[in-house]
N, C-alpha and C. Protein backbone atom coordinates (compact mmCIF):
# COMPACT_ATOMS: atom_id res chain seq x y z
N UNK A 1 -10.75 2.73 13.18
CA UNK A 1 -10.88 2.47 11.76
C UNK A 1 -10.68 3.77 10.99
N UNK A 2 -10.10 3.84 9.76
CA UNK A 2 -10.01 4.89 8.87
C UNK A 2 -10.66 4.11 7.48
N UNK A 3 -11.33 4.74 7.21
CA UNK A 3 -12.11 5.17 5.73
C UNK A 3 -11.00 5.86 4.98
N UNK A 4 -10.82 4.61 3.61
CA UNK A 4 -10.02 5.41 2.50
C UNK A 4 -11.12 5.36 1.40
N UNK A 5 -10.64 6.50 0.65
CA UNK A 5 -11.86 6.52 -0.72
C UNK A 5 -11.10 7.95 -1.25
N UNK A 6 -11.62 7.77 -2.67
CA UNK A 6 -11.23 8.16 -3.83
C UNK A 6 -11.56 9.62 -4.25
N UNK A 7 -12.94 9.66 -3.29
CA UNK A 7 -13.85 11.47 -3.44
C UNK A 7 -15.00 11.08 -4.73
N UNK A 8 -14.75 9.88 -5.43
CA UNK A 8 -15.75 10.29 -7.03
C UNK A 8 -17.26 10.11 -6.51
N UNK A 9 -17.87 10.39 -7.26
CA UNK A 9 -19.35 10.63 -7.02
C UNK A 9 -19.93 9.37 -6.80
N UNK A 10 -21.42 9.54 -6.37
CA UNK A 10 -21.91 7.52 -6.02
C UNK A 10 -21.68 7.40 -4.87
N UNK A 11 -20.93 5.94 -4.77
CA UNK A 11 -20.73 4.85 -3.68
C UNK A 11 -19.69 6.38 -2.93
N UNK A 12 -18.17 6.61 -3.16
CA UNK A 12 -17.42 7.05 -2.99
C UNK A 12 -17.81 7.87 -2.11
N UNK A 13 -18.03 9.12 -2.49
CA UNK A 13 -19.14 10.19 -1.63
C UNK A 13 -19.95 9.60 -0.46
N UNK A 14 -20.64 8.93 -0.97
CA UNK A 14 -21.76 8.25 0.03
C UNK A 14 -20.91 7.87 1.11
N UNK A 15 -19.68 7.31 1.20
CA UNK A 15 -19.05 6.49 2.61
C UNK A 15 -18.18 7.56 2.90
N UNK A 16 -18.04 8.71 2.31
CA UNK A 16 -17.13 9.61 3.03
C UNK A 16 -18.29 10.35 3.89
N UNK A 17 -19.22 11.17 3.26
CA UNK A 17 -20.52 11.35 3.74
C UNK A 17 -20.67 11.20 5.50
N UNK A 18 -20.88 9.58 5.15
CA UNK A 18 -21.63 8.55 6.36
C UNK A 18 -20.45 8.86 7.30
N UNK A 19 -19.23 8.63 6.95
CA UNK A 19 -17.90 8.71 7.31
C UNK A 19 -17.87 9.99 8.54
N UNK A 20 -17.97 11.31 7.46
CA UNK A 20 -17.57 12.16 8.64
C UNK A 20 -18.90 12.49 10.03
N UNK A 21 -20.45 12.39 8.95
CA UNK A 21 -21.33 12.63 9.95
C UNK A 21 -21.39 11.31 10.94
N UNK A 22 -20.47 10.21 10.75
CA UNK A 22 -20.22 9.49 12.12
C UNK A 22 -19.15 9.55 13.26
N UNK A 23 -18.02 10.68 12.23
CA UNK A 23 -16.79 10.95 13.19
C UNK A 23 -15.83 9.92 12.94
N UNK A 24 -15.71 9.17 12.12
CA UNK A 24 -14.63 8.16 11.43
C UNK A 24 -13.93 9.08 10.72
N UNK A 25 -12.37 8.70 11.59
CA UNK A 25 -11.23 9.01 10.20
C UNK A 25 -11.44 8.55 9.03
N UNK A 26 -11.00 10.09 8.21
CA UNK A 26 -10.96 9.83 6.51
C UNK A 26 -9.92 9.80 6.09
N UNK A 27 -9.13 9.42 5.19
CA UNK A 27 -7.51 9.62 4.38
C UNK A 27 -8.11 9.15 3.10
N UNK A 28 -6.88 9.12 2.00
CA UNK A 28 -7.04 8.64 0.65
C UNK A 28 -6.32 9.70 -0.45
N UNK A 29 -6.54 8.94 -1.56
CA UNK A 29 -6.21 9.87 -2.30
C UNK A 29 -6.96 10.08 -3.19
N UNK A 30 -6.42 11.74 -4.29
CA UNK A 30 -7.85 11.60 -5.16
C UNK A 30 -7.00 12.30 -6.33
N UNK A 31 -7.31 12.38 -7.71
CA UNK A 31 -6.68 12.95 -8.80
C UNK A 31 -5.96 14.17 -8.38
N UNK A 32 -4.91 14.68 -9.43
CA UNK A 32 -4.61 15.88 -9.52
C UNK A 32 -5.74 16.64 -10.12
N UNK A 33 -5.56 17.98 -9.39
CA UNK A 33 -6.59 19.15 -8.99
C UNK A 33 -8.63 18.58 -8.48
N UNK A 34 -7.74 17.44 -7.53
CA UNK A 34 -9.15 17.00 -7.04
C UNK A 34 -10.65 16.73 -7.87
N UNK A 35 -9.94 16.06 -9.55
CA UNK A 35 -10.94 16.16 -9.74
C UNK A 35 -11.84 14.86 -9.90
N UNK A 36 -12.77 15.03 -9.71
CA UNK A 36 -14.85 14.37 -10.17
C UNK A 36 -15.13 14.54 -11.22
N UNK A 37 -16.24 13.66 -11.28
CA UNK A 37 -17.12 13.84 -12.62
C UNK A 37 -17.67 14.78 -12.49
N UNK A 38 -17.93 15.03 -11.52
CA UNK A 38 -19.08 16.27 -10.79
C UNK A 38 -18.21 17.87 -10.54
N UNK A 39 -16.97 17.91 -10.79
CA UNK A 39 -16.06 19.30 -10.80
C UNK A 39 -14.79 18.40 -9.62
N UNK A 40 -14.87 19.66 -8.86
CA UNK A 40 -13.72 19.77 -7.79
C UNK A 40 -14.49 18.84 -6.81
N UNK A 41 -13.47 18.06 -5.85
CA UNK A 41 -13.88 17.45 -4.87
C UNK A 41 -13.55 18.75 -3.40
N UNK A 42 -14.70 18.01 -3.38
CA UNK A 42 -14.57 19.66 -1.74
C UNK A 42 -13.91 19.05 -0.98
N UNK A 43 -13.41 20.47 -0.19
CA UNK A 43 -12.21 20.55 0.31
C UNK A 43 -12.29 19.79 1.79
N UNK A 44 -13.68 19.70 2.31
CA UNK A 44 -14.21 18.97 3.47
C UNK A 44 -13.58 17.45 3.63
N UNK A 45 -13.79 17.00 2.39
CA UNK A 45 -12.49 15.84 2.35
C UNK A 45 -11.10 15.53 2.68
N UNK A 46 -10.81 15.03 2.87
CA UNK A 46 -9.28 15.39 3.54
C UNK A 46 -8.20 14.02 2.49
N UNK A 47 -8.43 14.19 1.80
CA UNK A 47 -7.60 13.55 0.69
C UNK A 47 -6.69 14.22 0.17
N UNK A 48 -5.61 13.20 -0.17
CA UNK A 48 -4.16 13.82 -0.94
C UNK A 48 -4.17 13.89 -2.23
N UNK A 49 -3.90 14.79 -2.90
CA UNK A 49 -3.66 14.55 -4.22
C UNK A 49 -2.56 13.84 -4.81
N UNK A 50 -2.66 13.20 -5.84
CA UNK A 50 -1.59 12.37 -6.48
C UNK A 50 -0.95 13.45 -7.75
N UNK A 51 0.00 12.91 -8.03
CA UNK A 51 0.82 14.00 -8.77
C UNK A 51 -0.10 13.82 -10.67
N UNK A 52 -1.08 12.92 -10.54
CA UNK A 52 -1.38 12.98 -11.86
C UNK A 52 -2.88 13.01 -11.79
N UNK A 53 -3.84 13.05 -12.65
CA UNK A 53 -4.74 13.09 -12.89
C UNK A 53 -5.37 11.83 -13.43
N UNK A 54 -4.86 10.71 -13.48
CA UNK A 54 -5.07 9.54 -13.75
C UNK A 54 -6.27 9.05 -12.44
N UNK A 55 -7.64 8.30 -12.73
CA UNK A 55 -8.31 7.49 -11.77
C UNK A 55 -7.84 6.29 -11.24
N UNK A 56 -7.13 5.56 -12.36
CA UNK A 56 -6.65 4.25 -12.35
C UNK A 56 -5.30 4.24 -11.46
N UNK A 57 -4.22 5.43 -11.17
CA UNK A 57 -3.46 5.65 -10.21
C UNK A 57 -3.78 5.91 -9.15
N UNK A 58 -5.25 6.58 -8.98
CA UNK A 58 -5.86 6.80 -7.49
C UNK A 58 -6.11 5.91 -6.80
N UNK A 59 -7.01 4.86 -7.99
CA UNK A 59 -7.15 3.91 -7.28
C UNK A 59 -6.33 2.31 -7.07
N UNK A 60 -5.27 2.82 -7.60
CA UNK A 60 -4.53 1.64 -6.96
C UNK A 60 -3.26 1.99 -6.02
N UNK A 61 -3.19 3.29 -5.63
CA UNK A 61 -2.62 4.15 -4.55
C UNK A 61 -3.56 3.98 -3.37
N UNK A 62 -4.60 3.74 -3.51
CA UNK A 62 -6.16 3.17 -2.28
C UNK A 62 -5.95 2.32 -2.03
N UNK A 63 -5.68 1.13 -3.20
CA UNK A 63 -6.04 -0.24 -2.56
C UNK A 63 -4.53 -0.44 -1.92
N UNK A 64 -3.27 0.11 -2.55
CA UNK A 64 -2.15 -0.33 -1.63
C UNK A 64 -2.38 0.40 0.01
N UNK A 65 -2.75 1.59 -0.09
CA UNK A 65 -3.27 2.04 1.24
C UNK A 65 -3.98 0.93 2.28
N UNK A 66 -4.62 0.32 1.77
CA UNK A 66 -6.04 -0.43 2.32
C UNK A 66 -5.30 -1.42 3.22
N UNK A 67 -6.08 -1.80 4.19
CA UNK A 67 -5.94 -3.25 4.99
C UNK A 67 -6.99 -3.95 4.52
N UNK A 68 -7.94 -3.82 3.98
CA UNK A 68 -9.49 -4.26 3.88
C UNK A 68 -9.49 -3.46 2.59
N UNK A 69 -10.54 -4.08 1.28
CA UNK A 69 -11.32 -3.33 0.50
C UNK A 69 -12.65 -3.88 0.20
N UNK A 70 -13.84 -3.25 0.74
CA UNK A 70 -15.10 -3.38 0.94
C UNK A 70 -15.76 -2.67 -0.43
N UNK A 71 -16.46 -3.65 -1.30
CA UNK A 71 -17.20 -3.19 -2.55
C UNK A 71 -18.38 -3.28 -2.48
N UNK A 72 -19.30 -2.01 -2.99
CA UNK A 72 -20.65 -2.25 -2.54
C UNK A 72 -21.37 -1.58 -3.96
N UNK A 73 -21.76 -2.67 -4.66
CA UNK A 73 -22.83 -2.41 -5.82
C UNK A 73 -24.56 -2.56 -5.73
N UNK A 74 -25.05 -1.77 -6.58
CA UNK A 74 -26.26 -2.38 -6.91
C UNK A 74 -26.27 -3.31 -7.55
N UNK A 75 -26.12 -3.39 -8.43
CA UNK A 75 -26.40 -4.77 -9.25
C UNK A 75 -24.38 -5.68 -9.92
N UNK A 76 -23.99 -4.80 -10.74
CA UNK A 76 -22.57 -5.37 -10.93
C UNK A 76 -21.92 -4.56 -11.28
N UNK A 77 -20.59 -4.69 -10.84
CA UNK A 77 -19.45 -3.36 -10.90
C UNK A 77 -19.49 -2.94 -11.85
N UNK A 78 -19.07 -1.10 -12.13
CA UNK A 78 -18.39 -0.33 -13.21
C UNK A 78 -17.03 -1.12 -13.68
N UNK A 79 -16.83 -0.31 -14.64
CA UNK A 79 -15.14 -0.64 -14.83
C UNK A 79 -14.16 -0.06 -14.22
N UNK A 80 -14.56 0.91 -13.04
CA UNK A 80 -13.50 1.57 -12.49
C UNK A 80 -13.57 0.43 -10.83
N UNK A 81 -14.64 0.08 -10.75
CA UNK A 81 -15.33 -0.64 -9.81
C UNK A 81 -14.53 -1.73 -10.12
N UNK A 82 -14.50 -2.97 -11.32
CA UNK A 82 -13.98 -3.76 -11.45
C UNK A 82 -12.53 -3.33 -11.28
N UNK A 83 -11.51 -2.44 -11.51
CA UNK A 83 -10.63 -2.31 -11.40
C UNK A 83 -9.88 -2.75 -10.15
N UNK A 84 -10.36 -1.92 -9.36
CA UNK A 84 -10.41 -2.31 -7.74
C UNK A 84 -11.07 -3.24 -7.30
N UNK A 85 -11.47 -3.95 -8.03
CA UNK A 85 -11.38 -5.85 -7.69
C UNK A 85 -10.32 -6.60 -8.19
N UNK A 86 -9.87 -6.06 -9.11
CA UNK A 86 -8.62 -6.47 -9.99
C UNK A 86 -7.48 -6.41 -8.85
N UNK A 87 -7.12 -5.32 -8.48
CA UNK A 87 -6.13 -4.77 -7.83
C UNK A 87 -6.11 -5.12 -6.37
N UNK A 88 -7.03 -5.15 -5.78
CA UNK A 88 -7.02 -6.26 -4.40
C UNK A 88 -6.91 -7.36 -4.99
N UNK A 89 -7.28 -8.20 -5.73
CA UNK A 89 -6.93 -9.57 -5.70
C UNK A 89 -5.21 -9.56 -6.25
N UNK A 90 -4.66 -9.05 -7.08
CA UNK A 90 -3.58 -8.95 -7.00
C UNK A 90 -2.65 -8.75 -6.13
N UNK A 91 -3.09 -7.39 -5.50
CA UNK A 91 -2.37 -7.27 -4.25
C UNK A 91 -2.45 -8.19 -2.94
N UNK A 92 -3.54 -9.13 -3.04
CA UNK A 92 -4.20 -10.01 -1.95
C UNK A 92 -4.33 -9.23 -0.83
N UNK A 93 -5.43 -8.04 -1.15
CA UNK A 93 -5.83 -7.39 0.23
C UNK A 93 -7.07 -8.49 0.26
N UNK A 94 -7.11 -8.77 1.71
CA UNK A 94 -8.51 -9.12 1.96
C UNK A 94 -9.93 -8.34 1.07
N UNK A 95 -10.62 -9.06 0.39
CA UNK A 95 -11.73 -8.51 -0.10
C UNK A 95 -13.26 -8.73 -0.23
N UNK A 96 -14.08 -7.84 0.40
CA UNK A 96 -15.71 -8.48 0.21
C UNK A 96 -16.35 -7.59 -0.56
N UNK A 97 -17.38 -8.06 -1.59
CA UNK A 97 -18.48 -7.93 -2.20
C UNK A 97 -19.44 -7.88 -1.91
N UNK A 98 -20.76 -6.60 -1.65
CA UNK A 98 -21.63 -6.80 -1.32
C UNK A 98 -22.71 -6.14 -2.39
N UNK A 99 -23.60 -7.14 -2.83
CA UNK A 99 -24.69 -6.44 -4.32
C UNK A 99 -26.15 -6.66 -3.57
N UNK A 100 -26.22 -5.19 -3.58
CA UNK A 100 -27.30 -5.04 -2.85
C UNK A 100 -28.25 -5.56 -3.36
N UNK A 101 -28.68 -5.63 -4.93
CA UNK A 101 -29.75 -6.39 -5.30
C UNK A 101 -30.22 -7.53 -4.91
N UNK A 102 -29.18 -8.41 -4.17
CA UNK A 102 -29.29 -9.72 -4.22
C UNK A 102 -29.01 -9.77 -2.82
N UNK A 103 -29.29 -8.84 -2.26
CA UNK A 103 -29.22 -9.11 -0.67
C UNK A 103 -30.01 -8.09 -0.01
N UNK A 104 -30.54 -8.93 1.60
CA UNK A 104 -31.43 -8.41 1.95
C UNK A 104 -30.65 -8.04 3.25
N UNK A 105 -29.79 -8.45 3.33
CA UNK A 105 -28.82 -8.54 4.75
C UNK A 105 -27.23 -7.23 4.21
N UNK A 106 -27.51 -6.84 3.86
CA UNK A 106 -26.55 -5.64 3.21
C UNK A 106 -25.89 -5.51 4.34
N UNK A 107 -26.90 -4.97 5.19
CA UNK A 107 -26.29 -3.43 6.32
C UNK A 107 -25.62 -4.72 7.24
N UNK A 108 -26.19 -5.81 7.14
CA UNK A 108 -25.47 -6.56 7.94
C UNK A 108 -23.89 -7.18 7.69
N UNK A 109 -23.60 -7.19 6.53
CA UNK A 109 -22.58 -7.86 5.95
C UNK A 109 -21.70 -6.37 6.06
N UNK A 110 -22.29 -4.96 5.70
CA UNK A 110 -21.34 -4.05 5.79
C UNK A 110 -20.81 -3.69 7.39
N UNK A 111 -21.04 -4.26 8.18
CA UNK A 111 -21.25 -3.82 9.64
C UNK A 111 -19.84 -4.74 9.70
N UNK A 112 -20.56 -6.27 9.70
CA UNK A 112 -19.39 -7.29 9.72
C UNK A 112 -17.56 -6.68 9.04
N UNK A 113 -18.18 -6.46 7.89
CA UNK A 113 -17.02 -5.98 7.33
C UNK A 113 -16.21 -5.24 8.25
N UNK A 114 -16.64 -3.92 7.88
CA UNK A 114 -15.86 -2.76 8.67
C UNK A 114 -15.54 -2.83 10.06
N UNK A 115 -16.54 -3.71 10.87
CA UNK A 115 -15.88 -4.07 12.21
C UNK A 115 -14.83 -5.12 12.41
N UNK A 116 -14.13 -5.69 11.75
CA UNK A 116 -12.92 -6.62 11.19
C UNK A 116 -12.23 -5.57 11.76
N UNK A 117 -10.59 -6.02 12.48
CA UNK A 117 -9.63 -5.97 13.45
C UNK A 117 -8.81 -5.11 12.70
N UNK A 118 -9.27 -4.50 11.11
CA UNK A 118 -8.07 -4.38 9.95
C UNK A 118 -8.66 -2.64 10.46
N UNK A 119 -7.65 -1.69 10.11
CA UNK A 119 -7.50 -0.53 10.43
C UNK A 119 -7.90 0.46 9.57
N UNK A 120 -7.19 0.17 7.78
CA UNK A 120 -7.89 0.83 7.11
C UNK A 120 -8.52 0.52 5.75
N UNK A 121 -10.11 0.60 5.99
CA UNK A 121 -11.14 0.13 4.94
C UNK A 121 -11.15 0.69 3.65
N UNK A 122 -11.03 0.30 2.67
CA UNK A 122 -11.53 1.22 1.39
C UNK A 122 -12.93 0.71 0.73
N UNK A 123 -13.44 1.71 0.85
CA UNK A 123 -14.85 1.09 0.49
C UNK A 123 -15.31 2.14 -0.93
N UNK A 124 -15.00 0.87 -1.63
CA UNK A 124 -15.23 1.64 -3.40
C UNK A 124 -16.63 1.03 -3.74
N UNK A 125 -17.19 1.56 -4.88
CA UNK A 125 -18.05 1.10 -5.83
C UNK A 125 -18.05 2.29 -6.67
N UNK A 126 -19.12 1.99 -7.42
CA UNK A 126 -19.82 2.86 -8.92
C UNK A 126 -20.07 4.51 -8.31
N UNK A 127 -19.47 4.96 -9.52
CA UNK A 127 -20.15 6.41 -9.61
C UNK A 127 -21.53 6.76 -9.97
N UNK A 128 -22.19 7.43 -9.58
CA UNK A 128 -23.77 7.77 -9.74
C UNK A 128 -23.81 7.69 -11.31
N UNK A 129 -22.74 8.13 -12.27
CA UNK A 129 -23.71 8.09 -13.48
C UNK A 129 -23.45 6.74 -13.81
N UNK A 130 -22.85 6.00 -13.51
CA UNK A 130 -23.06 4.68 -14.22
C UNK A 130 -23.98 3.60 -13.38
N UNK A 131 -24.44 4.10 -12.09
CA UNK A 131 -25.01 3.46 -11.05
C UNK A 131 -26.25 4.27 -10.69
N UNK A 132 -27.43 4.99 -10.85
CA UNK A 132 -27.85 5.75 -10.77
C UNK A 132 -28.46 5.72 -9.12
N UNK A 133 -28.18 6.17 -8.29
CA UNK A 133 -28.80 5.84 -7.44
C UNK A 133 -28.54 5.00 -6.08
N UNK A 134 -27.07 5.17 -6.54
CA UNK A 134 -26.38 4.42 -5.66
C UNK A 134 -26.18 5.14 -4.10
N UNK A 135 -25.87 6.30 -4.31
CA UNK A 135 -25.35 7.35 -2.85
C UNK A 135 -26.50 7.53 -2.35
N UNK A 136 -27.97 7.51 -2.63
CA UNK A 136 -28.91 7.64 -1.92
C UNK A 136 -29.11 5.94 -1.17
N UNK A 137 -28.62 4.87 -2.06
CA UNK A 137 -29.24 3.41 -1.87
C UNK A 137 -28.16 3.28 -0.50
N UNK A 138 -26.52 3.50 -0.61
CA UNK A 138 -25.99 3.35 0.34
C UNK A 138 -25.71 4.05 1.72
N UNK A 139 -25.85 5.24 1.14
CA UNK A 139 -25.84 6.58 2.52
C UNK A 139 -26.44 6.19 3.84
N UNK A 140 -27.63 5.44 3.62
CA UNK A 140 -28.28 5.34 4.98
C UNK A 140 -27.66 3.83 5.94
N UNK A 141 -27.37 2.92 4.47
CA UNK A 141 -26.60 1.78 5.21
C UNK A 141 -25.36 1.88 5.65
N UNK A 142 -24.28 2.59 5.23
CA UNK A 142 -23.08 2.69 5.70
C UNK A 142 -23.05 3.98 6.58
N UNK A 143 -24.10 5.27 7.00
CA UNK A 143 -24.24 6.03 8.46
C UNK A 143 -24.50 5.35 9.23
N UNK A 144 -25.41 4.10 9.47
CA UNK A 144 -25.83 3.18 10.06
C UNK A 144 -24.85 2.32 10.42
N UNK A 145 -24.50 1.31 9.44
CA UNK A 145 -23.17 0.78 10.38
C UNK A 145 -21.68 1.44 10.95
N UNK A 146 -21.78 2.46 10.14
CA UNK A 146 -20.69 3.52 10.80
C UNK A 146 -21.10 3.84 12.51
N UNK A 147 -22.32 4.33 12.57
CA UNK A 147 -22.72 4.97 13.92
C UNK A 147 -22.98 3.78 14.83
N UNK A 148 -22.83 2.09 14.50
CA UNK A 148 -23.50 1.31 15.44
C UNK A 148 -21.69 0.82 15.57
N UNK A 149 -21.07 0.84 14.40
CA UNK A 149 -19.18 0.75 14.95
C UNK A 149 -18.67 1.90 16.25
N UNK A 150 -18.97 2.90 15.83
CA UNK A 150 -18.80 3.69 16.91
C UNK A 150 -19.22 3.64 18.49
N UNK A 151 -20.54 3.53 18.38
CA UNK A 151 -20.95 3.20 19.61
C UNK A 151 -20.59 1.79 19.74
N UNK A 152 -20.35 1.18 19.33
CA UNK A 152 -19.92 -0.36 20.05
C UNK A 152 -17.98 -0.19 21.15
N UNK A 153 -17.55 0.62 19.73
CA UNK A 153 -16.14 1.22 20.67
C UNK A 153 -16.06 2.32 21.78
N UNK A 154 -17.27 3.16 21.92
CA UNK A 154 -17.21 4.21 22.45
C UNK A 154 -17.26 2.97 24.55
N UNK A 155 -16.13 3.39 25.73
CA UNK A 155 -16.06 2.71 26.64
C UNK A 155 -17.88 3.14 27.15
């Protein structure tokens, strides 16, 4: 499996995060001069830059990337969030929704997800300032099903 994502703060971070401290390939792309809300995206990331600085080109340079796009809110998408619901359903990538508020089975539905036969996941949601609290809410669920994907493939 490869993890695509965007670098922005929040959800984004959080699954690159979980991502490398599980040893899952990363790719993706991210603005010109790597940027965040939060400054520069570090360089620990291994994302391409796009020739513009546009979000809305990043992220629909992701979802054409994607085999899978996995959305994971607290309560209901941003507008950059909705975007990339927009844009998988257009493109008809396979797509799941998971709102943590309203579920108690999260880590379970994200497990399901990402262990699907499809190669590469993009797993978007909200940036911390419009989500407050999101990269702490998801970090532990997506290291978790990251590290129980791994060991399920490891012979």
């Amino acid at each position: 499996m490869i993890l695509i994502s965007g670098g922005q703060t929040g959800l984004d971070r959080a699954a690159m995060d979980a991502a490398l401290e599980a040893g899952i390939s990363l790719k993706g792309y991210c603005p010109k001069g790597r940027m965040a809300e939060d400054g520069t995206i570090d360089l620990k990331y291994p994302l391409t830059e796009i020739h513009s600085d546009s979000y809305n080109k990043r992220t629909r340079r992701n979802v054409v990337l994607a085999d899978l796009v996995l959305i994971i809110v607290m309560s209901k998408p941003d507008a950059g969030t909705a975007l990339t619901i927009r844009l998988a359903k257009k493109l008809q990538k396979p797509l799941k929704i998971v709102v943590l508020e309203q579920n108690n089975k999260a880590e379970e539905e994200i497990l399901e997800s990402i262990k699907t036969p499809c190669r590469k996941i993009l797993i978007a949601g909200p940036r911390e300032s419009n989500e407050a609290g999101i990269y702490s809410q998801t970090f532990p669920l997506l290291l978790q099903s990251f590290r129980a994907l791994t060991k399920r493939s490891r012979p």
